[in-house]
Protein backbone atom coordinates (compact mmCIF):
# COMPACT_ATOMS: atom_id res chain seq x y z
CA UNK A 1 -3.41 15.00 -16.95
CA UNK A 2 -3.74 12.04 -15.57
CA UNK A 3 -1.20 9.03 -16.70
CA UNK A 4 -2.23 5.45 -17.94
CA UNK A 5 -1.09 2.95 -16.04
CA UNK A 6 2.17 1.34 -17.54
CA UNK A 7 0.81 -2.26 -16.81
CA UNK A 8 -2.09 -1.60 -19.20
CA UNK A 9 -0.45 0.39 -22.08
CA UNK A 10 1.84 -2.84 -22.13
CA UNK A 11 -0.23 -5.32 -22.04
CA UNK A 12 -2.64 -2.69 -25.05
CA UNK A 13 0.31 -2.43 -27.32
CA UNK A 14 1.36 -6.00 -27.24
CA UNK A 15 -2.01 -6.96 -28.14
CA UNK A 16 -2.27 -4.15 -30.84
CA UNK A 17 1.32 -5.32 -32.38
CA UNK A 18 -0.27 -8.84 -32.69
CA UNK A 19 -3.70 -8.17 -34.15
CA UNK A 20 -1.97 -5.94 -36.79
CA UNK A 21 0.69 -8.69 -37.44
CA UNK A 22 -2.25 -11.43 -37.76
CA UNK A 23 -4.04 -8.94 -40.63
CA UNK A 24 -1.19 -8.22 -42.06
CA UNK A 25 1.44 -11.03 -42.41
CA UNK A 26 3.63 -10.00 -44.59
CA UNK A 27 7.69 -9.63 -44.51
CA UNK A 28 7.26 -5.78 -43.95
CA UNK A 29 5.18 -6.50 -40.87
CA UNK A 30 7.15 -9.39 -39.48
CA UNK A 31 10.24 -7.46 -39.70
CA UNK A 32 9.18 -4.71 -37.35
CA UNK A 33 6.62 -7.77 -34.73
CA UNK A 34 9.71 -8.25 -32.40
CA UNK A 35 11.19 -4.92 -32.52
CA UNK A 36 7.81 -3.28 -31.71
CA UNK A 37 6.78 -6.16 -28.81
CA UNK A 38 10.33 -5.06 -27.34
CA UNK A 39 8.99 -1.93 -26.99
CA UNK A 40 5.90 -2.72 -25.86
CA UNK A 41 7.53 -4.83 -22.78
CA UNK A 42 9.46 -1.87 -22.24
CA UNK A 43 6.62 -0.20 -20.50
CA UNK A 44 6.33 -3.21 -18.17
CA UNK A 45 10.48 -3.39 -16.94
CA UNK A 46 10.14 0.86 -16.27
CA UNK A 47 7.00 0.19 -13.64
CA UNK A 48 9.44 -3.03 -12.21
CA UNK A 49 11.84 -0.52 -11.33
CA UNK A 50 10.17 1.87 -9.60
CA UNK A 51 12.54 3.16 -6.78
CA UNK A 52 9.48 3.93 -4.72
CA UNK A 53 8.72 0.51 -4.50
CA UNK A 54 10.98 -2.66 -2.82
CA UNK A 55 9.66 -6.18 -3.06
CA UNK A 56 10.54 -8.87 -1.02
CA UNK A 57 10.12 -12.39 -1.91
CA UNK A 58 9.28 -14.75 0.74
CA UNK A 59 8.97 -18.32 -1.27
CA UNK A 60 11.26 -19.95 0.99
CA UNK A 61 8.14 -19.13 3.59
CA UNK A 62 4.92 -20.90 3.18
CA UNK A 63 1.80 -18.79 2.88
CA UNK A 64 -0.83 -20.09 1.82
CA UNK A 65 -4.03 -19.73 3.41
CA UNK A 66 -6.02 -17.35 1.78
CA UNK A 67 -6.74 -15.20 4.52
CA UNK A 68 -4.65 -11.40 4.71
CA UNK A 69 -1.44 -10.80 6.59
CA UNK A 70 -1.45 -8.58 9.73
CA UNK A 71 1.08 -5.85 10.26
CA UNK A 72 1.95 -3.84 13.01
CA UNK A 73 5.20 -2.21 14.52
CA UNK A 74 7.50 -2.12 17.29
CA UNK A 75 9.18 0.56 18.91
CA UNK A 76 12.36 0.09 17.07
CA UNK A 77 10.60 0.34 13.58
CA UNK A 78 10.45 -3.50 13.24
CA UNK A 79 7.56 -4.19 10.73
CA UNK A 80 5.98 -7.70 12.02
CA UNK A 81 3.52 -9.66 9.99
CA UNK A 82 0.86 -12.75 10.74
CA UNK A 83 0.22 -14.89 8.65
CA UNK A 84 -1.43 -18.23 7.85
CA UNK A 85 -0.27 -21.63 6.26
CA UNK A 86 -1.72 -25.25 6.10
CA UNK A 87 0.37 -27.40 8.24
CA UNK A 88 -1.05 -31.01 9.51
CA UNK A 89 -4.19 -30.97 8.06
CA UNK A 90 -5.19 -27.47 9.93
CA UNK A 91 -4.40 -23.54 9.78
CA UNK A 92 -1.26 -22.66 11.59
CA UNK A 93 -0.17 -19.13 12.70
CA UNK A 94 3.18 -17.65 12.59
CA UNK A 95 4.77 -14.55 12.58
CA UNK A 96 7.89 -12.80 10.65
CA UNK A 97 9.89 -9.11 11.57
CA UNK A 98 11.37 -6.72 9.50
CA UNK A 99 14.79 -5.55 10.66
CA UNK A 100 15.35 -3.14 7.85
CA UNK A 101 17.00 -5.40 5.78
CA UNK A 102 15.28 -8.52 5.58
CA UNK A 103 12.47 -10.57 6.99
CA UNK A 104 13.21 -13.20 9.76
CA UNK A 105 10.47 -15.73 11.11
CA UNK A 106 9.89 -15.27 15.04
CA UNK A 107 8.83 -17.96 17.57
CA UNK A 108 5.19 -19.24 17.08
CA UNK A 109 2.65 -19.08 19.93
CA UNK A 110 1.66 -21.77 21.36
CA UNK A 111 -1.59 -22.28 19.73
CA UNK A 112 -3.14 -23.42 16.43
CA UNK A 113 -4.41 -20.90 14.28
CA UNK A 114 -5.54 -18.71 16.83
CA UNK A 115 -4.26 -15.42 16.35
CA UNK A 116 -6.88 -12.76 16.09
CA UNK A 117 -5.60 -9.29 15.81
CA UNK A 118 -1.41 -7.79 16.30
CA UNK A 119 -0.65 -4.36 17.68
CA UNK A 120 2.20 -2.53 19.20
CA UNK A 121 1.18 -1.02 22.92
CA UNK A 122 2.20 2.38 23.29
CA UNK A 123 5.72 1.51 24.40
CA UNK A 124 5.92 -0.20 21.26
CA UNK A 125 5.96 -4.03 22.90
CA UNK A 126 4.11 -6.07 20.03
CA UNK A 127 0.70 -7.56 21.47
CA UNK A 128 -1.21 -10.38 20.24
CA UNK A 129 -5.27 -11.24 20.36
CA UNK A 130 -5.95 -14.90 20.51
CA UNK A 131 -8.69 -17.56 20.75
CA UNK A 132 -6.54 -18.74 23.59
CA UNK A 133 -5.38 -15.51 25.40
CA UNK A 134 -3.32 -12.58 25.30
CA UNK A 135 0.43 -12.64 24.20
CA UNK A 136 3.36 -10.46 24.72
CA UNK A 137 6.67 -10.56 22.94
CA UNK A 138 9.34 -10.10 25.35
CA UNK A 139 12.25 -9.76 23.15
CA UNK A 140 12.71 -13.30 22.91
CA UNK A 141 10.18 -15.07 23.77
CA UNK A 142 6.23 -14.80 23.69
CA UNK A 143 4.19 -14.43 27.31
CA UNK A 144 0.75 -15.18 27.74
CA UNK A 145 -0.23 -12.17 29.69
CA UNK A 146 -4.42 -12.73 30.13
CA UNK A 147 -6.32 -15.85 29.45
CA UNK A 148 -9.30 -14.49 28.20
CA UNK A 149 -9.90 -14.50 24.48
CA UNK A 150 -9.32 -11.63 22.05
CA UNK A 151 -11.16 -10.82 18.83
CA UNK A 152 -10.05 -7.30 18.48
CA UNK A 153 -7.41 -5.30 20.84
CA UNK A 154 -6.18 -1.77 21.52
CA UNK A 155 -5.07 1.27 23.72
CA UNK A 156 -6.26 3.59 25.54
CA UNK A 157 -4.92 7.19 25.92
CA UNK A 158 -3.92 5.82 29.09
CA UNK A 159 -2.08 2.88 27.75
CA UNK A 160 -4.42 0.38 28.84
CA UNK A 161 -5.31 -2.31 27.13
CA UNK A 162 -8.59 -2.83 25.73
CA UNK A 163 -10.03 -6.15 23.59
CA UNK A 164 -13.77 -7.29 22.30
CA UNK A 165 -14.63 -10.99 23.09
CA UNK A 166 -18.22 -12.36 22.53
CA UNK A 167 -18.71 -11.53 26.04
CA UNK A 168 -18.10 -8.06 25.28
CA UNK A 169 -15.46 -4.94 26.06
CA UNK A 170 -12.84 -5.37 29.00
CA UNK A 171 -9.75 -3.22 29.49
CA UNK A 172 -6.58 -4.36 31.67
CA UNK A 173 -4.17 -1.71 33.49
CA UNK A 174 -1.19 -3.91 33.87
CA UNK A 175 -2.82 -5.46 36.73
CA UNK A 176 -6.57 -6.66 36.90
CA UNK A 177 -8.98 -7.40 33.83
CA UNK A 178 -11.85 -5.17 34.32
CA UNK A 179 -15.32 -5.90 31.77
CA UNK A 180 -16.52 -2.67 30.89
CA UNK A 181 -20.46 -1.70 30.39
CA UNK A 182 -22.57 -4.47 27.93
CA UNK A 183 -25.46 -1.70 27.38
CA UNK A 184 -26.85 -2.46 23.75
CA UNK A 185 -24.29 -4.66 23.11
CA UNK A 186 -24.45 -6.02 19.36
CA UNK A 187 -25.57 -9.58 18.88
CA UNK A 188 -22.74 -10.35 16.25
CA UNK A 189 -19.61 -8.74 18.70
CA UNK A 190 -18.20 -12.36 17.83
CA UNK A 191 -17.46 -10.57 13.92
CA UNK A 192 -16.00 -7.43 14.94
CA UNK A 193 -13.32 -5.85 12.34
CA UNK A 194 -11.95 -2.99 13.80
CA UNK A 195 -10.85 -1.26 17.05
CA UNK A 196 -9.97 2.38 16.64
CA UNK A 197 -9.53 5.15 19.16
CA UNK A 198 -9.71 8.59 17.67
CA UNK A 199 -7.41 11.43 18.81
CA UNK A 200 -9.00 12.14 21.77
CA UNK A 201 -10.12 9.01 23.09
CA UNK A 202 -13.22 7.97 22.10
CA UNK A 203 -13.32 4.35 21.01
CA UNK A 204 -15.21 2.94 17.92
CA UNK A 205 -15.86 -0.05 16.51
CA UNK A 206 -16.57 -1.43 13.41
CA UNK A 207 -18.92 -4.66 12.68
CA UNK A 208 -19.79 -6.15 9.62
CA UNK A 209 -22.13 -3.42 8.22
CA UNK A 210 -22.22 -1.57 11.16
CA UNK A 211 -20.50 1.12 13.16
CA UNK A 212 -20.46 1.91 16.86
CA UNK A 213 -18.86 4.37 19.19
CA UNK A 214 -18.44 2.74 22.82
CA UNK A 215 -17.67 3.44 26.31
CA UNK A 216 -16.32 1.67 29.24
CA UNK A 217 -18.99 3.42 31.94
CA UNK A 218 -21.90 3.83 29.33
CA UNK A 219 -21.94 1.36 26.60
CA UNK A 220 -22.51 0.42 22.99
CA UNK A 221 -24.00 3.43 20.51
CA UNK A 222 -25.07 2.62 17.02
CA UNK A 223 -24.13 4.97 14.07
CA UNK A 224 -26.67 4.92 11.46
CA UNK A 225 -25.74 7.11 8.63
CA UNK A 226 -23.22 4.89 7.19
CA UNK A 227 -24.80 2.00 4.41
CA UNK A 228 -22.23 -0.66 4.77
CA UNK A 229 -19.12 0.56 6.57
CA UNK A 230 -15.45 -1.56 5.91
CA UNK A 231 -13.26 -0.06 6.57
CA UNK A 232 -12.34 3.06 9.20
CA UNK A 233 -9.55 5.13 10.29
CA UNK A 234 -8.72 8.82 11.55
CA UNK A 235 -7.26 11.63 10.58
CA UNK A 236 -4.80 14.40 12.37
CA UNK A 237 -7.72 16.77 12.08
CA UNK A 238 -9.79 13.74 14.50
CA UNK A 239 -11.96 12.98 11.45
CA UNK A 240 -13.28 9.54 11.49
CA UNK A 241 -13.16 8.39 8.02
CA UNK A 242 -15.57 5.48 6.84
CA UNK A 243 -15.27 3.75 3.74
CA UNK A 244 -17.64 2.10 2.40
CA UNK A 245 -19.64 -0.03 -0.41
CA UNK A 246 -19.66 1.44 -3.66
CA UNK A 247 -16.22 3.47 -3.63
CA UNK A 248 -18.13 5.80 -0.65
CA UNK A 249 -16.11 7.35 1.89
CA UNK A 250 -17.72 9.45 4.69
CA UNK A 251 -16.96 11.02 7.98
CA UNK A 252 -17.39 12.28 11.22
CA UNK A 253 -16.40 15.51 12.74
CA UNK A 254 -17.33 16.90 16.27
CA UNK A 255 -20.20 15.00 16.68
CA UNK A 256 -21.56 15.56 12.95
CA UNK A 257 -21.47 13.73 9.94
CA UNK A 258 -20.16 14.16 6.46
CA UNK A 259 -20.69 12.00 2.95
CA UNK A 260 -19.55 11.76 -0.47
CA UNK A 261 -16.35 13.40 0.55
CA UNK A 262 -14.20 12.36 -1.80
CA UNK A 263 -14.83 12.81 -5.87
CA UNK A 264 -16.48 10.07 -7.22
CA UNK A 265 -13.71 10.05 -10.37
CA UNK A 266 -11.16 9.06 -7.60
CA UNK A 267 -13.15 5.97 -6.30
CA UNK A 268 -15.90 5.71 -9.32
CA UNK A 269 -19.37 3.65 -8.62
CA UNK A 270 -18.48 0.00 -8.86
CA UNK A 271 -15.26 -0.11 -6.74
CA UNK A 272 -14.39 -2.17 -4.04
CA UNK A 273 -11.85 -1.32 -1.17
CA UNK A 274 -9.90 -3.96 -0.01
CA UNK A 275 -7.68 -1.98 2.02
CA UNK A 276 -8.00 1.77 3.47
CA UNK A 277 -5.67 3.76 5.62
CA UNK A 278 -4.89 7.47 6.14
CA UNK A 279 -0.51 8.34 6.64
CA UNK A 280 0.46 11.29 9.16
CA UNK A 281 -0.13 13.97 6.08
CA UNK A 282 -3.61 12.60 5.79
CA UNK A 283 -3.13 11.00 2.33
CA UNK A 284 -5.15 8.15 1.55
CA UNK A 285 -3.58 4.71 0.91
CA UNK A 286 -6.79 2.67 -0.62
CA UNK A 287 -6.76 -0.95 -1.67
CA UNK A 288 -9.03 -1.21 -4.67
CA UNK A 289 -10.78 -4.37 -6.64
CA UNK A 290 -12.21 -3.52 -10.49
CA UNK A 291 -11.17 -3.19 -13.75
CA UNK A 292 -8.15 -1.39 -12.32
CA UNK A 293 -7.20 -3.38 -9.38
CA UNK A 294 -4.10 -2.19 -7.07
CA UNK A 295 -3.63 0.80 -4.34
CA UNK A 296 -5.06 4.49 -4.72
CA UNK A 297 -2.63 7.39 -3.52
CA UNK A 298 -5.21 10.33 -2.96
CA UNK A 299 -3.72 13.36 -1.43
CA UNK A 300 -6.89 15.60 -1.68
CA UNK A 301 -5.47 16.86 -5.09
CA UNK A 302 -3.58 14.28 -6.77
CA UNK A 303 -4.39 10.42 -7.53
CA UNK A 304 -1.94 7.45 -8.19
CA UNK A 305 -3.05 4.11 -9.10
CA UNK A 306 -0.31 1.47 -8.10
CA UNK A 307 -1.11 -1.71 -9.94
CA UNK A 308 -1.46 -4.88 -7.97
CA UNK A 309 0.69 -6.71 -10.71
CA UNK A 310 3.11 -3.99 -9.96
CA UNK A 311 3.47 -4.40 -6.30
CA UNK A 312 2.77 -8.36 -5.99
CA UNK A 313 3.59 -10.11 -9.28
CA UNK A 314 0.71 -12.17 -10.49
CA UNK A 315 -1.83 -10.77 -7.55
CA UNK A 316 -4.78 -9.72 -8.26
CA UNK A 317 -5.66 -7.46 -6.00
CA UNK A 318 -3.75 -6.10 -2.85
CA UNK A 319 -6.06 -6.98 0.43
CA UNK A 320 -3.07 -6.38 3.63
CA UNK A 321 -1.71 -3.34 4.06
CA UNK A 322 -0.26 -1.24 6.70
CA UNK A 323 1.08 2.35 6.92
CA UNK A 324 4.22 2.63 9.54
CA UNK A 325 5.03 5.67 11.52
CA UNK A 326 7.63 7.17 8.77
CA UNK A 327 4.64 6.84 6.31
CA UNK A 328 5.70 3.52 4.48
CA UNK A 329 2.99 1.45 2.83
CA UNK A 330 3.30 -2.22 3.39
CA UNK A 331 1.13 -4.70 1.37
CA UNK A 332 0.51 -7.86 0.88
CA UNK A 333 -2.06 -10.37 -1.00
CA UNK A 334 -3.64 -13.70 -0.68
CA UNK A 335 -1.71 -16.65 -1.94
CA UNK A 336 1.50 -14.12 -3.05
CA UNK A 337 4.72 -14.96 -1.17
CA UNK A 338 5.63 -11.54 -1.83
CA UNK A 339 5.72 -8.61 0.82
CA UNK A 340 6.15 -4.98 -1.10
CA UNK A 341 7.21 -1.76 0.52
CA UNK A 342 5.73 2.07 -1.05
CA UNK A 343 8.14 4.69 0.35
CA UNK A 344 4.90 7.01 0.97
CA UNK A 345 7.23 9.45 3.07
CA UNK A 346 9.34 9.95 0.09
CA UNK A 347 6.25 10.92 -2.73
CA UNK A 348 6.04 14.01 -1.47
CA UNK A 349 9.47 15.58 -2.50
CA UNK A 350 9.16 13.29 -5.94
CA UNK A 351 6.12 15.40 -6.44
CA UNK A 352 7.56 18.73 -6.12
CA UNK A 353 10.46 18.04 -7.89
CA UNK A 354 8.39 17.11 -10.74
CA UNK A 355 6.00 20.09 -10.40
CA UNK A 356 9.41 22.88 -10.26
CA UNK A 357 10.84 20.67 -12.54
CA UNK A 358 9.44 19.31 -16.44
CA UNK A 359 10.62 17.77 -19.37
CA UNK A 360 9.66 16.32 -22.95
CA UNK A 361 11.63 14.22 -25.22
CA UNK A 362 11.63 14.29 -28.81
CA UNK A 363 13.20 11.89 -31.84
CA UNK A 364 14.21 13.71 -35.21
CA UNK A 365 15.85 11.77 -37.86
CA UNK A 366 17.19 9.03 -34.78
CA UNK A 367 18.71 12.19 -32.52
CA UNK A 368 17.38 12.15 -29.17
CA UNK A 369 16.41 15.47 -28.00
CA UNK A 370 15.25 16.54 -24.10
CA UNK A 371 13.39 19.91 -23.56
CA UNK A 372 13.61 20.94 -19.86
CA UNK A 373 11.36 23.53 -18.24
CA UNK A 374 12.80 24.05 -14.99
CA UNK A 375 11.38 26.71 -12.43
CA UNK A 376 14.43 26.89 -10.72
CA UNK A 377 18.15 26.02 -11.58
CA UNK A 378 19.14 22.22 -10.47
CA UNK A 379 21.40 19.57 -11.21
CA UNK A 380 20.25 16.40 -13.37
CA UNK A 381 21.02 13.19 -14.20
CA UNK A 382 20.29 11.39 -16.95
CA UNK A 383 20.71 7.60 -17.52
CA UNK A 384 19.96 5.69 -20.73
CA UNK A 385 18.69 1.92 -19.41
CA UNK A 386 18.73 -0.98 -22.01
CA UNK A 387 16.01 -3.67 -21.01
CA UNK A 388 17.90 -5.52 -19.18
CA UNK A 389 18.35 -2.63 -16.47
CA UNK A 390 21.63 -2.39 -17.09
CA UNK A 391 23.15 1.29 -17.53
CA UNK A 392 24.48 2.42 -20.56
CA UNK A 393 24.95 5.77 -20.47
CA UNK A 394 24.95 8.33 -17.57
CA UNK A 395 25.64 12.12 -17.52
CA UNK A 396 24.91 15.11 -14.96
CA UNK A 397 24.21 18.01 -16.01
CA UNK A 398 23.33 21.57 -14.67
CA UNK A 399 19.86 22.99 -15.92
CA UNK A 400 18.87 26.85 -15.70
CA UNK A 401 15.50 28.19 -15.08
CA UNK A 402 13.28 28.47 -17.92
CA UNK A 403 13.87 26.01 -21.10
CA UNK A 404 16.38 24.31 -21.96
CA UNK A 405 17.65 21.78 -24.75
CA UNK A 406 20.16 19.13 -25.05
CA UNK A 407 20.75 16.35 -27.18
CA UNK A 408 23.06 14.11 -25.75
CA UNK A 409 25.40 12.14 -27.84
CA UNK A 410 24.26 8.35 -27.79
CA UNK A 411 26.82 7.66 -30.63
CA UNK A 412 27.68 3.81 -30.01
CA UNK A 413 25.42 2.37 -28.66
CA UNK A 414 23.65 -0.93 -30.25
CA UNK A 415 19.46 0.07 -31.97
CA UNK A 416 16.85 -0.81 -30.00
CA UNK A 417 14.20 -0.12 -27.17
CA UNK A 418 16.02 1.90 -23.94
CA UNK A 419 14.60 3.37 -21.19
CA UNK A 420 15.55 7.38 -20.60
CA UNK A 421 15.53 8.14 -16.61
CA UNK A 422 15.97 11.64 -15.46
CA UNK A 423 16.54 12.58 -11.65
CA UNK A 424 16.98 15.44 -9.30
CA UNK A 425 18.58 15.17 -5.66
CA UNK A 426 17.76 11.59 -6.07
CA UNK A 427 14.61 11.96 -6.59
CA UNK A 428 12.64 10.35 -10.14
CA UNK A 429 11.38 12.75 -12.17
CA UNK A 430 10.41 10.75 -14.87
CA UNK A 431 11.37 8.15 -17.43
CA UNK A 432 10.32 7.98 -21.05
CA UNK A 433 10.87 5.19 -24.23
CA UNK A 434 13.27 5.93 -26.84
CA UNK A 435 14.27 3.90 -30.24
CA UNK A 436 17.91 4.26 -31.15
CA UNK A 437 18.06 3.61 -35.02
């Protein structure tokens, strides 16, 4: 079954707690308001701690053009990021890198708001598209490497560099710029989105409601049977996935082409992507804008909705993201000085544990009581959380196969709203709401 997202059963309950406290104001009523918005908010501090999610707050940075970040990373796992401020009456362009532990601003280029597109080369040197050339980082400094102007830049299976200018497609071997074949070039190159090369080569390119495969010797070729392409990307299996208006996503396959491939309850009619990426397992990471605004986790099964509030605070929607190379999910959204981090890699051994391993919790006459159904035998923690985050009670326990009950002995401890959080190896299994009377 599939879970409500905390954000909104908070936000529902406090809202029910008030209407029922405005019909009925009376001292009965009043004396439970507080107790029951306490546990309302609950909801709200269990999605804030999350350990599959890490913010990091960048106020001390300005950001605030409303344009998205760009990510892309370096060799050494360094997550970089470009982004935009208002500086001097213009748009200025600076970058920041992610050591592991903390983001630190780099150098800018020398240029004002010029920076088109960021990507690592194959040796994992970060690369920079600009109005005003091509930039290197060097490890401490930037180098212009190619004076034309870049809209959109990648690489080759070779390694080469390629980029998309209004004058067209032109690759560079280390050496000499070389302009590649203008055959039914597209009148609006000057608003291409996208540069992708699929897994065995082939270069396409995305436009502004339309899609095009290209080639160096032979030229531009339109794609047709997509209505309003955003966003692409491609699989392990070489599948080039489109999304598209409408919560569509389509793709191509050898040379034929696929729609409708996903359930429409995943992305219903109405949606809008923001964001779309596939990680090495080929789970999609989907930025999403509707009545349920945030990221979509679809592994071809299972769905997760990751609420913007919960990832940005106050965002609306989430509109950067980037997937690294160990399957983290970076995103970011306009006007939010905050940067969040999805351990992707990690879901997938959450999501087993959970499936070997299930549990219930019940209240009878203000005794706690946990039901395990366990597949296999496994050690457990549980920790009892007051709202504040702060731990109150901890115990590990071994759990059998098969069911199980316990009721552990929360003698002491002051009534109210506490959090229950049970975990295997680590990993979250899941948390549930408990009243202590």
């Amino acid at each position: 079954m599939d879970r409500i997202p905390l954000y909104l059963v908070s936000h529902h309950c406090i809202l029910i707690q008030i209407l029922n406290f405005t019909l009925n104001p009376n001292k009965k009523t009043m004396k439970h308001f507080f107790s029951l918005i306490l546990f309302c908010l609950s909801t709200a501090f269990l999605q804030a701690q999350n350990p599959l999610i890490t913010q990091y707050d960048l106020t001390d940075i300005v950001i605030d053009d409303p344009e998205s970040m760009i990510f892309a990373e370096a060799s050494n796992g360094e997550i970089w990021m470009r982004y935009l401020y208002f500086a001097s009456g213009g748009r200025e362009s600076d970058f920041l890198r992610f050591d592991g532990q903390a983001w630190q601003q780099v150098g800018q280029i020398p240029c004002t708001s010029c920076v088109r597109d960021m990507k690592a080369s194959p040796t994992g040197k970060i690369w920079v598209g600009t109005t005003n050339g091509i930039y290197r980082w060097d490890d401490t400094t930037w180098t212009q490497v190619i004076t034309d102007n870049a809209l959109e830049i990648g690489f080759d299976r070779q390694g080469d560099l390629v980029f998309i200018n209004p004058n067209g497609v032109f690759s560079y071997d280390g050496t000499t710029v070389t302009p590649g074949d203008q055959t039914s070039k597209p009148a609006l190159i000057n608003t291409v989105n996208q540069l992708v090369f699929d897994n065995t080569g082939q270069m396409w390119v995305l436009l502004p409601s339309s899609l095009f495969t290209y080639d160096l010797a032979t030229g531009w070729t339109i794609l047709n049977d997509n209505f309003n392409p955003l966003f692409i990307d491609v699989s392990s299996k070489n599948r080039m996935y489109v999304a598209g208006f409408g919560g569509k996503v389509n793709y191509y396959e050898n040379g034929a082409y696929f729609s409708d491939v996903i359930p429409q309850q995943v992305f219903p009619v109405g949606l809008n992507f923001t964001a779309f990426g596939l990680d090495s397992r080929d789970v999609f990471w989907v930025g999403v804008q509707g009545r349920s605004p945030g990221v979509i986790r679809y592994d071809g099964t299972d769905s997760t909705l990751f609420s913007a509030t919960s990832l940005i605070p106050n965002s609306i929607l989430i509109n950067a993201q980037f997937i690294a190379s160990n399957d983290d999910v970076w995103v970011g959204s306009n006007f939010r000085q905050t940067v969040t981090r999805i351990k992707g890699g990690a879901i997938t051994s959450v999501l087993q544990r959970q499936a070997d391993f299930g549990f219930q919790v019940y209240q009878d006459q203000g005794e706690v009581v946990i039901r395990f159904d366990a597949k296999r035998s496994v050690e457990t923690q549980i920790r009892l959380m007051d709202v504040s985050g702060r731990t109150v009670f901890q115990e590990v326990i071994y759990i059998n196969s098969g069911l199980q009950t316990i009721a552990p002995d929360f003698g002491g401890l002051a009534k109210g709203v506490y959090s229950l959080v049970v975990t295997s190896r680590g990993d979250l299994i899941g948390r549930e709401k408990v009243l202590l009377r």
